[in-house]
Protein backbone atom coordinates (compact mmCIF):
# COMPACT_ATOMS: atom_id res chain seq x y z
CA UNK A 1 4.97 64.42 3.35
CA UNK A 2 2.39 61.89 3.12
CA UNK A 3 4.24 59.48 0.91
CA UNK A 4 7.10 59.87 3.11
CA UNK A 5 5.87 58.71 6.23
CA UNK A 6 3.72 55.53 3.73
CA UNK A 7 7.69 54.93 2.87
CA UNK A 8 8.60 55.06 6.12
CA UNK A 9 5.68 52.75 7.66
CA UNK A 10 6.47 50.18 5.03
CA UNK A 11 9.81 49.85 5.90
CA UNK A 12 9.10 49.40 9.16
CA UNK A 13 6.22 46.69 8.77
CA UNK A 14 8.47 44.81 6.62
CA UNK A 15 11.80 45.55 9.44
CA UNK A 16 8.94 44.01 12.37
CA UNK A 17 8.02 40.82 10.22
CA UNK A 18 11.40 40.10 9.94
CA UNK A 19 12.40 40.42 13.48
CA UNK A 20 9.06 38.22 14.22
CA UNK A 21 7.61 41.11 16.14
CA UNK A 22 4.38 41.60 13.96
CA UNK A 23 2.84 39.11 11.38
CA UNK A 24 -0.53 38.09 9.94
CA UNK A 25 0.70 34.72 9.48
CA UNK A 26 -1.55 32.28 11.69
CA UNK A 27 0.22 30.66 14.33
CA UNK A 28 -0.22 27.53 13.18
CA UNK A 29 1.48 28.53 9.96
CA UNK A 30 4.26 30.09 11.56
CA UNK A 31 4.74 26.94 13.55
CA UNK A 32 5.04 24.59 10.54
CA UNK A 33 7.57 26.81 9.04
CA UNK A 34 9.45 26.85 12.36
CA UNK A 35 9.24 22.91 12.29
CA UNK A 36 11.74 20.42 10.37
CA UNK A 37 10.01 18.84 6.97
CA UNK A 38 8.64 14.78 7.86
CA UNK A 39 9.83 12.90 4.61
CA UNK A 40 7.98 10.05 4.18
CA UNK A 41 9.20 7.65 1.33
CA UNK A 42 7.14 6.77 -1.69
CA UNK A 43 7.38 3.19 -3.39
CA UNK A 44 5.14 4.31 -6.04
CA UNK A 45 2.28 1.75 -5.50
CA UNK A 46 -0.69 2.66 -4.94
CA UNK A 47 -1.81 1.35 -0.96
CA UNK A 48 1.74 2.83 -0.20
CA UNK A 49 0.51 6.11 -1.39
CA UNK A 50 -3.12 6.07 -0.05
CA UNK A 51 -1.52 5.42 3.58
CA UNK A 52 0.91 8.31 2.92
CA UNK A 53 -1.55 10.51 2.93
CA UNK A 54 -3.66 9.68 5.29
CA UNK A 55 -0.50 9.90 7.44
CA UNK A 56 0.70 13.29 5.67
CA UNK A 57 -2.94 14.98 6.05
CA UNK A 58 -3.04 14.19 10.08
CA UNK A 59 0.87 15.26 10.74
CA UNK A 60 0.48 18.91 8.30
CA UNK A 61 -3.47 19.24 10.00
CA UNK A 62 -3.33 17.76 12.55
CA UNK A 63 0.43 18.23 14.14
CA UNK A 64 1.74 21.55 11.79
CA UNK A 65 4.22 19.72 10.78
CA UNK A 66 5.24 20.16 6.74
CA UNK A 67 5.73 16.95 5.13
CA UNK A 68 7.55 16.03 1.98
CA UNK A 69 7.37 12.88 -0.32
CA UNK A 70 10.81 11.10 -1.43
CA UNK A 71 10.27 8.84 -4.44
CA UNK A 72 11.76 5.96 -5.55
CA UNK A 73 12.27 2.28 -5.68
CA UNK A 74 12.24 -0.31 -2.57
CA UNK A 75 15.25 -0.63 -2.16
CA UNK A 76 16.10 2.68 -2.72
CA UNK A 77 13.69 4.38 -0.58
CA UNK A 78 14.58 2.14 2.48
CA UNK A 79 18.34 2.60 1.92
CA UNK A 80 16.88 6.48 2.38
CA UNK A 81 15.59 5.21 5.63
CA UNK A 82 18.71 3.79 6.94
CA UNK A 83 20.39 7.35 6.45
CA UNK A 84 18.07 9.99 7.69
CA UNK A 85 16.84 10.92 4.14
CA UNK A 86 14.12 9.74 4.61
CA UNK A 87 12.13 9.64 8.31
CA UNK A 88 9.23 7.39 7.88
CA UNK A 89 8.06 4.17 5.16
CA UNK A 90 4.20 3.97 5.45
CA UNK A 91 3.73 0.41 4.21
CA UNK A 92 6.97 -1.43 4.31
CA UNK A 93 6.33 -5.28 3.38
CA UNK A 94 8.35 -7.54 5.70
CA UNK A 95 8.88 -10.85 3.72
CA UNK A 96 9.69 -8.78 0.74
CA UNK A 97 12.67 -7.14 2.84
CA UNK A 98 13.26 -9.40 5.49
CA UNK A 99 17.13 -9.24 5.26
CA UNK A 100 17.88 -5.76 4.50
CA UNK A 101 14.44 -4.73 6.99
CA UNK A 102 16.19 -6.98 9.86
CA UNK A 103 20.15 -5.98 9.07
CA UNK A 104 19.29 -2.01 9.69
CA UNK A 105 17.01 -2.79 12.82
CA UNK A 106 20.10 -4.52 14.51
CA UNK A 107 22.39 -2.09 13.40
CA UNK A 108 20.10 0.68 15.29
CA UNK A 109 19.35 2.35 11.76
CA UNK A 110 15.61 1.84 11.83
CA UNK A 111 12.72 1.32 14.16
CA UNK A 112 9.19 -0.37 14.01
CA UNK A 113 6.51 1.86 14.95
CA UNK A 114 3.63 -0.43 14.45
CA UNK A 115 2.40 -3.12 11.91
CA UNK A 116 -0.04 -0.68 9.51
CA UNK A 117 -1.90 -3.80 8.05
CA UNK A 118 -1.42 -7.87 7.25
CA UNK A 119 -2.18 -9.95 4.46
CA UNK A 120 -2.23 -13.59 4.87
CA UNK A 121 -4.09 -13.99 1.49
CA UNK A 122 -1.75 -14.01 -1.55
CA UNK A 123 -1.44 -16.95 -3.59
CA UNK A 124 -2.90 -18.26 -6.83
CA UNK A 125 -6.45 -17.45 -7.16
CA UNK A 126 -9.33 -18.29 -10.18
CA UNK A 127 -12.69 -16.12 -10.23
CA UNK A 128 -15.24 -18.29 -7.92
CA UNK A 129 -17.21 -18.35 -11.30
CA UNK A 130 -14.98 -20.96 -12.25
CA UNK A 131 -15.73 -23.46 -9.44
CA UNK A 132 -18.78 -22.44 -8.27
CA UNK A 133 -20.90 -21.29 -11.87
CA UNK A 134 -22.75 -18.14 -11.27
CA UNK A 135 -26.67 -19.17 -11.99
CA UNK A 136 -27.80 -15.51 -12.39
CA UNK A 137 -25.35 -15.22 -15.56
CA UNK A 138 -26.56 -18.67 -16.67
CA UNK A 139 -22.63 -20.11 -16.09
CA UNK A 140 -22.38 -23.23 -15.10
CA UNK A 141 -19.41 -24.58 -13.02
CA UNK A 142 -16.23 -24.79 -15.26
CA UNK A 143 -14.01 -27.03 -12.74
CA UNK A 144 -16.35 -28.15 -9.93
CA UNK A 145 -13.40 -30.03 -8.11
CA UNK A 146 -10.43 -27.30 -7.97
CA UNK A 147 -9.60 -26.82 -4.73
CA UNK A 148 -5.79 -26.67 -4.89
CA UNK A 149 -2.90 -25.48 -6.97
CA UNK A 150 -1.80 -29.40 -7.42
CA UNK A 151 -5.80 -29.80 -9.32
CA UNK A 152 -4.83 -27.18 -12.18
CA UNK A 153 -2.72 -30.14 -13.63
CA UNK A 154 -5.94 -31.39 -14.50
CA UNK A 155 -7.09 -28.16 -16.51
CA UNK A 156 -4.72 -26.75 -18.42
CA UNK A 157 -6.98 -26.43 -21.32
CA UNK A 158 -9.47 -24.69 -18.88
CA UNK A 159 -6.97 -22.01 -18.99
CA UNK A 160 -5.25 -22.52 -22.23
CA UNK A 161 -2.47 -19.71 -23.33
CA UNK A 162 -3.91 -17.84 -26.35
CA UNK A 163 0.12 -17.38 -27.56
CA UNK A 164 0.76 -21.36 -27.12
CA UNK A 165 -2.43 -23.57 -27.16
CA UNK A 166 -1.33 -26.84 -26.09
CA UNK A 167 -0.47 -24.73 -22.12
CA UNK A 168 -2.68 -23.39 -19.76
CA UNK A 169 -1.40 -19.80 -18.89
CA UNK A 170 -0.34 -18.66 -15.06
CA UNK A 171 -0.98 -15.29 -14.90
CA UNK A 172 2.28 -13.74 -12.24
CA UNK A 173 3.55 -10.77 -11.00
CA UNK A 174 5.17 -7.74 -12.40
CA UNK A 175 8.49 -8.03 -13.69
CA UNK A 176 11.51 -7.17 -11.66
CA UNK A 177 9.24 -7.96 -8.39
CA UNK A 178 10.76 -9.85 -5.77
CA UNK A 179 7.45 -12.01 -5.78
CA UNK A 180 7.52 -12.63 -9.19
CA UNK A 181 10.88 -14.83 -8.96
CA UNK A 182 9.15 -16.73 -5.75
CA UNK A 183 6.15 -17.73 -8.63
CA UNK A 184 8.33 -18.68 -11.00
CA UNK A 185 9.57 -21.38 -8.68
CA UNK A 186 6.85 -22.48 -7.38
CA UNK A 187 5.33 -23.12 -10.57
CA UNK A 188 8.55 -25.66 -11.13
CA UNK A 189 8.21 -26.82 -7.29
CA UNK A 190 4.47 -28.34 -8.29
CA UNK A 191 5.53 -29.25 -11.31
CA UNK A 192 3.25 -26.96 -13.56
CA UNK A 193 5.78 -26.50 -15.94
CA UNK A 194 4.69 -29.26 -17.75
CA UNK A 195 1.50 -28.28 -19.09
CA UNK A 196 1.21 -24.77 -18.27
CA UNK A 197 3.31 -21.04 -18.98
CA UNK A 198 4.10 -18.70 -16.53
CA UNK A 199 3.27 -15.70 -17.88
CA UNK A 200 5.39 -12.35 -16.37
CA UNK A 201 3.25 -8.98 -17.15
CA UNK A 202 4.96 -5.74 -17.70
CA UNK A 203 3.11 -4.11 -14.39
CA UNK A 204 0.13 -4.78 -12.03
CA UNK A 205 -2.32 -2.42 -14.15
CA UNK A 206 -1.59 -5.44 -16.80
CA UNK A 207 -2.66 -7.73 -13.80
CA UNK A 208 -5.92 -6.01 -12.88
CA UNK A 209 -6.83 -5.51 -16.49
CA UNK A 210 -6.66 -9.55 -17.37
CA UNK A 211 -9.02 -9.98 -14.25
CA UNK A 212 -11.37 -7.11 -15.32
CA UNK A 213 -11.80 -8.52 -18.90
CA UNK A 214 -12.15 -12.23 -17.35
CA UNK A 215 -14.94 -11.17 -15.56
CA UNK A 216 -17.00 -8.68 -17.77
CA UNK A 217 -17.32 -12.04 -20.04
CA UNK A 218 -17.15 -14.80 -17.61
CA UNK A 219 -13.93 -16.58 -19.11
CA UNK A 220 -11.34 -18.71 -17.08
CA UNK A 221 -8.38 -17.10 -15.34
CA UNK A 222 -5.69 -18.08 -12.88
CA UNK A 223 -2.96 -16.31 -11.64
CA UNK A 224 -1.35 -14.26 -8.68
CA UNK A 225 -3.00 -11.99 -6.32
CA UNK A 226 -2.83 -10.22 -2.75
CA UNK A 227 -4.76 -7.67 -0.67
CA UNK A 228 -4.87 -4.73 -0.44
CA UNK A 229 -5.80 -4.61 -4.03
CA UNK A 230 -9.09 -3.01 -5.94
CA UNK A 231 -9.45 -6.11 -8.06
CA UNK A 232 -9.58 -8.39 -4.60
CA UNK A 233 -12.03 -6.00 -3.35
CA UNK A 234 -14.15 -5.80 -5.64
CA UNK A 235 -14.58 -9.51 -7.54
CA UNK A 236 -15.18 -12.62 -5.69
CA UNK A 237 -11.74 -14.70 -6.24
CA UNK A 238 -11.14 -18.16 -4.94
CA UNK A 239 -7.50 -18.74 -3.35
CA UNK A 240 -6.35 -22.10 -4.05
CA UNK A 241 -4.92 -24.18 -1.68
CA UNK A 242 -0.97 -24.89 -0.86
CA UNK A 243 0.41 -27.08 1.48
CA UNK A 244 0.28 -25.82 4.68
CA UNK A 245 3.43 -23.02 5.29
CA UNK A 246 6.54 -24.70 6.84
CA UNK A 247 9.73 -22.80 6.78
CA UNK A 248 12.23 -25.17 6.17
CA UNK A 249 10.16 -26.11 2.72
CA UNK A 250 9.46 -22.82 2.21
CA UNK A 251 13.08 -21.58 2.05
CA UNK A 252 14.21 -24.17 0.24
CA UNK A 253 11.67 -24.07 -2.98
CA UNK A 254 8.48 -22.05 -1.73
CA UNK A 255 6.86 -25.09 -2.08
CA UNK A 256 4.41 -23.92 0.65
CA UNK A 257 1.98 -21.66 1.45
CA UNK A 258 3.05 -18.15 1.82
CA UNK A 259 3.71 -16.99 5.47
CA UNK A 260 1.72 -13.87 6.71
CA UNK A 261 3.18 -11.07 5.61
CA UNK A 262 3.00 -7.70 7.57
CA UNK A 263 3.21 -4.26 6.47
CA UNK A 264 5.42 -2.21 9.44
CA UNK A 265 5.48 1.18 9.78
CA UNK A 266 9.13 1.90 10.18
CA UNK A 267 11.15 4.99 10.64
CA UNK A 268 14.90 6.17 10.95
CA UNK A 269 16.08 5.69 14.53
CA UNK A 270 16.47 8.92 15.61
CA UNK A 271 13.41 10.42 14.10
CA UNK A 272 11.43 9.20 17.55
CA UNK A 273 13.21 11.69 19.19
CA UNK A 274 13.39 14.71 16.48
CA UNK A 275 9.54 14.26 16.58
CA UNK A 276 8.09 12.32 19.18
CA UNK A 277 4.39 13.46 18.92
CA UNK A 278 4.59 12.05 15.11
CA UNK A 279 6.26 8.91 16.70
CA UNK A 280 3.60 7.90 19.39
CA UNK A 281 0.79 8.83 16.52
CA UNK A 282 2.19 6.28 13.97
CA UNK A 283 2.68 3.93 16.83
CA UNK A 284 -0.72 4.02 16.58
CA UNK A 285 -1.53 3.51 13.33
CA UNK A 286 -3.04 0.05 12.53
CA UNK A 287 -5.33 -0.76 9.54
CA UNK A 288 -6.37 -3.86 7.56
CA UNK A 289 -6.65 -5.37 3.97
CA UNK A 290 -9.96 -4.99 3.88
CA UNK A 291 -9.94 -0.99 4.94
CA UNK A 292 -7.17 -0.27 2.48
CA UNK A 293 -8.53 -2.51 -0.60
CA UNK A 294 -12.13 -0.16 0.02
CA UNK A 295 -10.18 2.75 -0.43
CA UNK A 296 -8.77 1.68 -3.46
CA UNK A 297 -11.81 0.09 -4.84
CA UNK A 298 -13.33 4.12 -4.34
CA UNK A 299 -10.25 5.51 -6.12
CA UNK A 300 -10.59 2.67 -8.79
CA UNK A 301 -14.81 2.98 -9.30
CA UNK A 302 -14.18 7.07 -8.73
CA UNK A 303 -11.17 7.38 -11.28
CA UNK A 304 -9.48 9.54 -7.87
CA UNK A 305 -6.25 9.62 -6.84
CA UNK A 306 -4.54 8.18 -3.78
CA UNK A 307 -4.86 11.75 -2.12
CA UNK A 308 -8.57 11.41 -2.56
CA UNK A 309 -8.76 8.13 -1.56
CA UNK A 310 -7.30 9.23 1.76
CA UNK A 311 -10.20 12.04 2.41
CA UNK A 312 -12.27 9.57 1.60
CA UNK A 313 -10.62 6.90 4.22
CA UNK A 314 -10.93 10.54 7.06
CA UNK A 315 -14.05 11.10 6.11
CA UNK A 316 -15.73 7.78 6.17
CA UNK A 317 -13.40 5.82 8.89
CA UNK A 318 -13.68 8.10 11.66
CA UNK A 319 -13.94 5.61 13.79
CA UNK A 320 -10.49 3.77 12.79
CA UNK A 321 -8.40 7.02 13.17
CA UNK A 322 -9.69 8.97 15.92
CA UNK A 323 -8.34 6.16 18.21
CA UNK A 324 -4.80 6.86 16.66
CA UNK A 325 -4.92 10.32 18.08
CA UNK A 326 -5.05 12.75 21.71
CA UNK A 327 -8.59 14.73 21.81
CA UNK A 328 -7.51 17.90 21.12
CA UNK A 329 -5.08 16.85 17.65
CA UNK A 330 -8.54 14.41 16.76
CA UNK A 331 -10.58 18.24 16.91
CA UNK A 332 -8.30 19.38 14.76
CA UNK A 333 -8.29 17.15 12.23
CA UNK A 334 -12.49 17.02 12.40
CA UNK A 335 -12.11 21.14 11.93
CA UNK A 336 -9.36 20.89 8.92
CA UNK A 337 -12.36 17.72 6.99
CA UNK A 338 -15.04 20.01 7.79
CA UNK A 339 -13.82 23.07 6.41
CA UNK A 340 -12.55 21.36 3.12
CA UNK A 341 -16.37 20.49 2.81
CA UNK A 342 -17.51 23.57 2.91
């Protein structure tokens, strides 16, 4: 009789969960089951997936909201964005998708939430080493008078190409960047072709790794670079001057200065209104180089991974993201980092 009525009782529990009428289920768990998934898009570099989450930490923590990563290339991810696949790009770099980033906005596709960070910085750089010497190493100055990209015609053997000695080497970006076609013609615009290579590696850890070995034994190097990197925050790199940025030049042959470049945070149009609350935070949202190249120098120096890199941005920028957030969703989130320390 016993076991009968235990039968009984079970099937009764289980009938009351499923009609909603009796659960141990918290309520903020049953309230991010109850709520749509956020999909945020993944480029697959590595700022991109720091700020993601950051973002995807407050929103599940902070908002019970269940959030989802959608992987994928540029272009692919943001063609997500202009369909509802995906709701929200973290880190979406204007002048590298200034036509199809300004097509969707007019064709009330996609919306700007906020600018997340801007770099004005990119260019050609060389370790200050190489100007400056660095008298605690005993390195004297290697080209005392570089100040622009137009003065490496005078050093090519400074930074002479191991694979063809009688070139310097320009070090570029990755291959199948957009960026990395914009270097290639520069390099023709100032008429480095001459005495120097561009040289296109296979990916940015190919990038960072030249610089790293340049610097652990003091040697020449010139190539491209831009914040928010690890490498820019942690070595002391010179940028070398371009004539000043004018569009018309610019668009012709890039034979300027690069314009600013902002990183928006964008989302599909109608996601504002599906989640509003998640809107008005990531309106909010605003960082800088110099914040997002720490947290990759940690997740560099730490061997971490972007995820840790963001606890380590909650934990140790308080300051930046409690402004992004109402009192009572910033208590939350202070609760959720404390009891992960425990």
């Amino acid at each position: 009789m016993v076991r009968k009525w235990r039968y009984i009782w079970s099937f009764m529990l289980v009938l009351l969960i499923g009609l909603g009428i009796y659960s141990n289920v918290s309520e903020d768990q049953t309230k991010a089951c109850e709520k749509q998934a956020i999909t945020i898009a993944d480029g697959g570099w590595d700022s991109m997936q720091v700020h993601n989450f950051i973002a995807a930490f407050i929103i599940e923590n902070g908002y019970d909201y269940p959030v989802t990563f959608i992987n994928g290339s540029s272009i692919a991810t943001f063609t997500g964005l202009t369909t509802g696949e995906i709701d929200v790009y973290m880190e979406l770099w204007y002048n590298n998708m200034e036509e199809p980033y300004l097509e969707a906005v007019a064709a009330g596709e996609v919306v700007e939430l906020s600018t997340n960070l801007v770099t004005d910085d990119q260019g050609f750089y060389v370790p200050t080493y190489v100007i400056e010497g660095d008298p605690e190493n005993g390195i004297e100055p290697m080209a005392p008078d570089l100040k622009t990209v137009e003065d490496l015609k005078k050093y090519p053997e400074l930074f002479q190409d191991p694979e063809d000695p009688s070139k310097g080497v320009i070090i570029g970006a990755p291959s199948g960047t957009v960026i990395d076609k914009v270097l290639q013609e520069k390099v023709n615009t100032y008429g480095l072709s001459e005495s120097f290579n561009y040289f296109t590696p296979g990916s940015a850890g190919a990038v960072t790794a030249s610089i790293a070995k340049a610097f652990m034994n003091h040697e020449p190097w010139v190539g491209y670079q831009w914040s928010p990197t690890w490498a820019m925050a942690k070595y002391d790199m010179t940028l070398l001057e371009e004539p000043p940025f004018n569009e018309e030049i610019y668009n012709e042959n890039f034979g300027t200065e690069f314009p600013e470049n902002p990183a928006y945070i964008a989302a599909n149009a109608e996601f504002p209104e599906r989640a509003p609350e998640i809107a008005e935070f990531l309106s909010n949202y605003e960082t800088s180089s110099v914040i997002t190249g720490e947290a990759l120098l940690y997740m560099e120096e730490h061997d971490e991974t972007p995820r840790e890199a963001a606890l380590w941005f909650l934990e140790n920028y308080e300051e930046v993201w409690i402004e992004w957030l109402p009192e009572d969703i910033a208590a939350k989130l202070k609760s959720a980092l404390s009891a992960m320390s425990l």
